[in-house]
N, C-alpha and C. Protein backbone atom coordinates (compact mmCIF):
# COMPACT_ATOMS: atom_id res chain seq x y z
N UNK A 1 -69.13 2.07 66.12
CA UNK A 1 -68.66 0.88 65.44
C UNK A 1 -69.85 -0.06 65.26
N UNK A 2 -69.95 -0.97 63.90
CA UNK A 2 -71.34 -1.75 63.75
C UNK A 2 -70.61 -2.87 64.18
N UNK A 3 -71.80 -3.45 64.69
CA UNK A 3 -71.98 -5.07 64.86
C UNK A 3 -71.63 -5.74 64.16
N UNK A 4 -70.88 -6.72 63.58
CA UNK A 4 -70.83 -8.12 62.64
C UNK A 4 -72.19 -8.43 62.19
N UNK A 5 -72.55 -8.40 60.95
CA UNK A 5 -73.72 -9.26 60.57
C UNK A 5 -73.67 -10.19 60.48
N UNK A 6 -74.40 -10.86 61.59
CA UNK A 6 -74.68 -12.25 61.36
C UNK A 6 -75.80 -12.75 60.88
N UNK A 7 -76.63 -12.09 60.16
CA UNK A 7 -77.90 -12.20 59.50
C UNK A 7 -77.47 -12.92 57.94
N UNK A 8 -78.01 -13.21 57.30
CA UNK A 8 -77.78 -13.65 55.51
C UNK A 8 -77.32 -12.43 54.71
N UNK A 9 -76.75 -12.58 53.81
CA UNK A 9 -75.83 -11.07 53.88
C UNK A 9 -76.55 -10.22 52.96
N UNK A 10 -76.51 -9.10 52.38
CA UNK A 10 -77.20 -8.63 51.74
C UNK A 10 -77.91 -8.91 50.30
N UNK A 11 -77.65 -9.57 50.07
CA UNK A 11 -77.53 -10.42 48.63
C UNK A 11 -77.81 -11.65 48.44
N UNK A 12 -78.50 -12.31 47.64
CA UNK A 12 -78.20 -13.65 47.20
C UNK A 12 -77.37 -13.79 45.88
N UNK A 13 -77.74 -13.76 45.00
CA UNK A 13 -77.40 -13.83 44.07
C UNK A 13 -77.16 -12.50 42.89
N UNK A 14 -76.64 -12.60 42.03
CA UNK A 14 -76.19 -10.99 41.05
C UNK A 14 -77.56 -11.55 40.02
N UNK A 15 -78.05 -10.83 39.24
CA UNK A 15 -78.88 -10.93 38.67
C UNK A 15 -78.23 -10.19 36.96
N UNK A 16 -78.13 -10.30 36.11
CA UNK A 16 -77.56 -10.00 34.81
C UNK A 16 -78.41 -8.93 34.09
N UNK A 17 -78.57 -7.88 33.73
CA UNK A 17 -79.65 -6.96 33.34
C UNK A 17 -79.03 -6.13 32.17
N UNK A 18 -78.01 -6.33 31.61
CA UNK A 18 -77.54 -5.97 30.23
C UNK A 18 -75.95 -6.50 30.39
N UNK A 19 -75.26 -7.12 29.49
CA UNK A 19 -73.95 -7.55 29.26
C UNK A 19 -73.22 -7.06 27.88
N UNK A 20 -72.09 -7.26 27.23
CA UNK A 20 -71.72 -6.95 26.21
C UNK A 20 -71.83 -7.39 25.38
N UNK A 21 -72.71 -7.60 24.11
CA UNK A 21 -72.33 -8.40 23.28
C UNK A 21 -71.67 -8.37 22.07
N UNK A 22 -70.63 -9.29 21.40
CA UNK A 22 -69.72 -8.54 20.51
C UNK A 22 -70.56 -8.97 19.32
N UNK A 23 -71.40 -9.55 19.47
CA UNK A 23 -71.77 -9.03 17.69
C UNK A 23 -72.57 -7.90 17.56
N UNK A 24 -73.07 -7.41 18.55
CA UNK A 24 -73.61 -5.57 18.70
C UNK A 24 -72.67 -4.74 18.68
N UNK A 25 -71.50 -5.27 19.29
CA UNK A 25 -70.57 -4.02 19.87
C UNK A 25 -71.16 -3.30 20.93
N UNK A 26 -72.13 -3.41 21.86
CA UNK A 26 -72.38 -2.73 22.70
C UNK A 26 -72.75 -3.62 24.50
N UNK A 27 -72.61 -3.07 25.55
CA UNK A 27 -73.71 -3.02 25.88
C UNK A 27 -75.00 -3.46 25.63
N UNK A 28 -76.03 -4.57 25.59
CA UNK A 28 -77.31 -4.95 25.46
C UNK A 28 -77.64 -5.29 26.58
N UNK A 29 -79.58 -5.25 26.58
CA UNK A 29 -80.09 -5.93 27.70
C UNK A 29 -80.21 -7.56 26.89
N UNK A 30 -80.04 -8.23 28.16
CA UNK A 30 -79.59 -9.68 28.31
C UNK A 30 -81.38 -10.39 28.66
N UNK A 31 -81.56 -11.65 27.58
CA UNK A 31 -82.91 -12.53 28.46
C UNK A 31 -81.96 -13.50 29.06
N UNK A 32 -82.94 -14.31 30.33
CA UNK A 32 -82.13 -15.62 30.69
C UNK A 32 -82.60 -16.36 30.29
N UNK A 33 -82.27 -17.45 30.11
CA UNK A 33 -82.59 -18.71 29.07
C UNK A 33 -82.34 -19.86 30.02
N UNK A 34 -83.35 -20.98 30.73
CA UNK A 34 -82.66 -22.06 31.30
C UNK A 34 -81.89 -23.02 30.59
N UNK A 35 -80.49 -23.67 30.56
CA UNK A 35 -80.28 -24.47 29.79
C UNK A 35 -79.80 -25.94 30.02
N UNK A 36 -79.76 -25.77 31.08
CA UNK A 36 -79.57 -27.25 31.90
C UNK A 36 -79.63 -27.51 33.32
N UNK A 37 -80.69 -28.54 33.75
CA UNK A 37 -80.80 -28.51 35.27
C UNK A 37 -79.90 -29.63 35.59
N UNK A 38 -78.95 -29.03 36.34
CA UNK A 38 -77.34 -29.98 36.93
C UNK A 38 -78.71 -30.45 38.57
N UNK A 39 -77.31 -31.84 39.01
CA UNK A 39 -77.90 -32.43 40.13
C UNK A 39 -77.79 -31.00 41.18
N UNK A 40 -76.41 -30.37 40.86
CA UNK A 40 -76.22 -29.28 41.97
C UNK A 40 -76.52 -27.57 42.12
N UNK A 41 -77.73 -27.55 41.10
CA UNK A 41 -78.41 -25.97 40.32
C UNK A 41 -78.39 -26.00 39.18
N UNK A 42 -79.17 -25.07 39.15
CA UNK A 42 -79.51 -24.89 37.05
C UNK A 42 -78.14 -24.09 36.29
N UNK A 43 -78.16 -24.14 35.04
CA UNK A 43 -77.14 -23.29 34.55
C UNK A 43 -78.45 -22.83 33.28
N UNK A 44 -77.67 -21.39 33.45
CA UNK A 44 -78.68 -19.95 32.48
C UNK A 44 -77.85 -19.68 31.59
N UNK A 45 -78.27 -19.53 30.49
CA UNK A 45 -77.74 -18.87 29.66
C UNK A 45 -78.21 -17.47 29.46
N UNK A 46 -77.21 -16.13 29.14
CA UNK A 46 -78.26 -15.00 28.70
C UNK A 46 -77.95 -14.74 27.55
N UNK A 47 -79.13 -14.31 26.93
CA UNK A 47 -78.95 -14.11 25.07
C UNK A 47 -79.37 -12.18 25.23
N UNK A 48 -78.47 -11.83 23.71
CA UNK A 48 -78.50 -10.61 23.66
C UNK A 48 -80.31 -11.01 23.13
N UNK A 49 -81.02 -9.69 23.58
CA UNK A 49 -82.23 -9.00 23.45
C UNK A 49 -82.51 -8.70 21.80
N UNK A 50 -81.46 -8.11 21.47
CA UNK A 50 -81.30 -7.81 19.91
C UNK A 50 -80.78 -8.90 18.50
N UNK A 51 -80.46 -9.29 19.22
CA UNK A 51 -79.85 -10.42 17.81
C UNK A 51 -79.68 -12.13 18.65
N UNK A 52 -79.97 -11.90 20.02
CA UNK A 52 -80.37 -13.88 20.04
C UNK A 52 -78.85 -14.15 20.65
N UNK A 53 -77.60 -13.50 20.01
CA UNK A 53 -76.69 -14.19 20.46
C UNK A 53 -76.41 -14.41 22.01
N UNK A 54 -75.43 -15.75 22.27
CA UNK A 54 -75.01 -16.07 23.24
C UNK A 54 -74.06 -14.94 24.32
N UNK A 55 -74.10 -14.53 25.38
CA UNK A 55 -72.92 -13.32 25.91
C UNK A 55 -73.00 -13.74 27.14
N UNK A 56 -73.41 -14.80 27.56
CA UNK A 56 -73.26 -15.38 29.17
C UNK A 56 -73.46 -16.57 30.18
N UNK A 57 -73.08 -17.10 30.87
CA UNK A 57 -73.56 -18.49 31.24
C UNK A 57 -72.68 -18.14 32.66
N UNK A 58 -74.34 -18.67 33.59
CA UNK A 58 -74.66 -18.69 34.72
C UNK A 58 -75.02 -19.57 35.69
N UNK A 59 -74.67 -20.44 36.22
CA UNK A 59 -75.15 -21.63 37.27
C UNK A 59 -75.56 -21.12 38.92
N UNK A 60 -77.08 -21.47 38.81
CA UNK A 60 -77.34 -20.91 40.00
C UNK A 60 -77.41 -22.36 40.94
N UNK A 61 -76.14 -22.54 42.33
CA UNK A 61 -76.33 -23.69 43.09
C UNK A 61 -77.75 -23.56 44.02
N UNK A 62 -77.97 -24.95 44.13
CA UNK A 62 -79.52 -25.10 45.21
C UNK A 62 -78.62 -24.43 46.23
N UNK A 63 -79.74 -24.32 46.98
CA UNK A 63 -79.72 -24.17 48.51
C UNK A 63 -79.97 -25.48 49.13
N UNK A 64 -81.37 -26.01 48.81
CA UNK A 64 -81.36 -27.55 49.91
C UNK A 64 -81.09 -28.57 48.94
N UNK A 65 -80.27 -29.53 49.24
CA UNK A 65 -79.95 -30.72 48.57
C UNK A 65 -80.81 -31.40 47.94
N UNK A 66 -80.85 -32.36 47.03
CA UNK A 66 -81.84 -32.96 46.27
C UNK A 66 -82.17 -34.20 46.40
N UNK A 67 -83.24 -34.36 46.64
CA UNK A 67 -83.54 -35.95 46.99
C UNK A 67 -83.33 -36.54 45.85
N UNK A 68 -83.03 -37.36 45.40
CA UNK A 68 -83.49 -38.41 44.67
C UNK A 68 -84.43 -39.95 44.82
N UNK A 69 -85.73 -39.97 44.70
CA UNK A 69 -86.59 -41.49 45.23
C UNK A 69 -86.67 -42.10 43.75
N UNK A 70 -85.84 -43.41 43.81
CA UNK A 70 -86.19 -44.47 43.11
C UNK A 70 -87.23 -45.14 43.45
C-alpha cells in the first residue's frame, strides 16, 4: 500500500498543445497569446496555428500574492 503524497502533486498546471478549431474542422496545434494580466493571474488566449482563430481562454492564478506600493 503507498503512502499519501504529501509532496506538491504531480502537476501544476495543463499546458494546451493542440485544441479544436471549428473554422479548420480539426484538431490544430494551439499558440498562447497573453491577453490580460488580472490582479489574481494572467488570462491566455490560444489561437489556432493555421488560421489565427480564437479556440481557447486560459487564466493562470499566481501563486504568491501581489503587492501593490503606492
Amino acid at each position: 500500500m503507498r503512502a499519501p503524497n504529501t509532496e506538491r502533486p504531480d502537476f501544476e498546471q495543463f499546458e494546451a498543445t493542440a485544441l479544436y478549431c471549428p473554422r479548420c474542422k480539426e484538431a490544430v496545434p494551439v499558440r498562447k497569446r497573453l491577453l490580460l494580466v488580472l490582479p489574481d493571474g494572467d488570462m491566455y488566449e490560444y489561437l489556432c496555428a493555421h488560421c489565427s482563430s480564437s479556440v481557447g481562454i486560459k487564466t493562470e492564478k499566481q501563486v504568491k500574492p501581489v503587492h501593490i506600493v503606492l
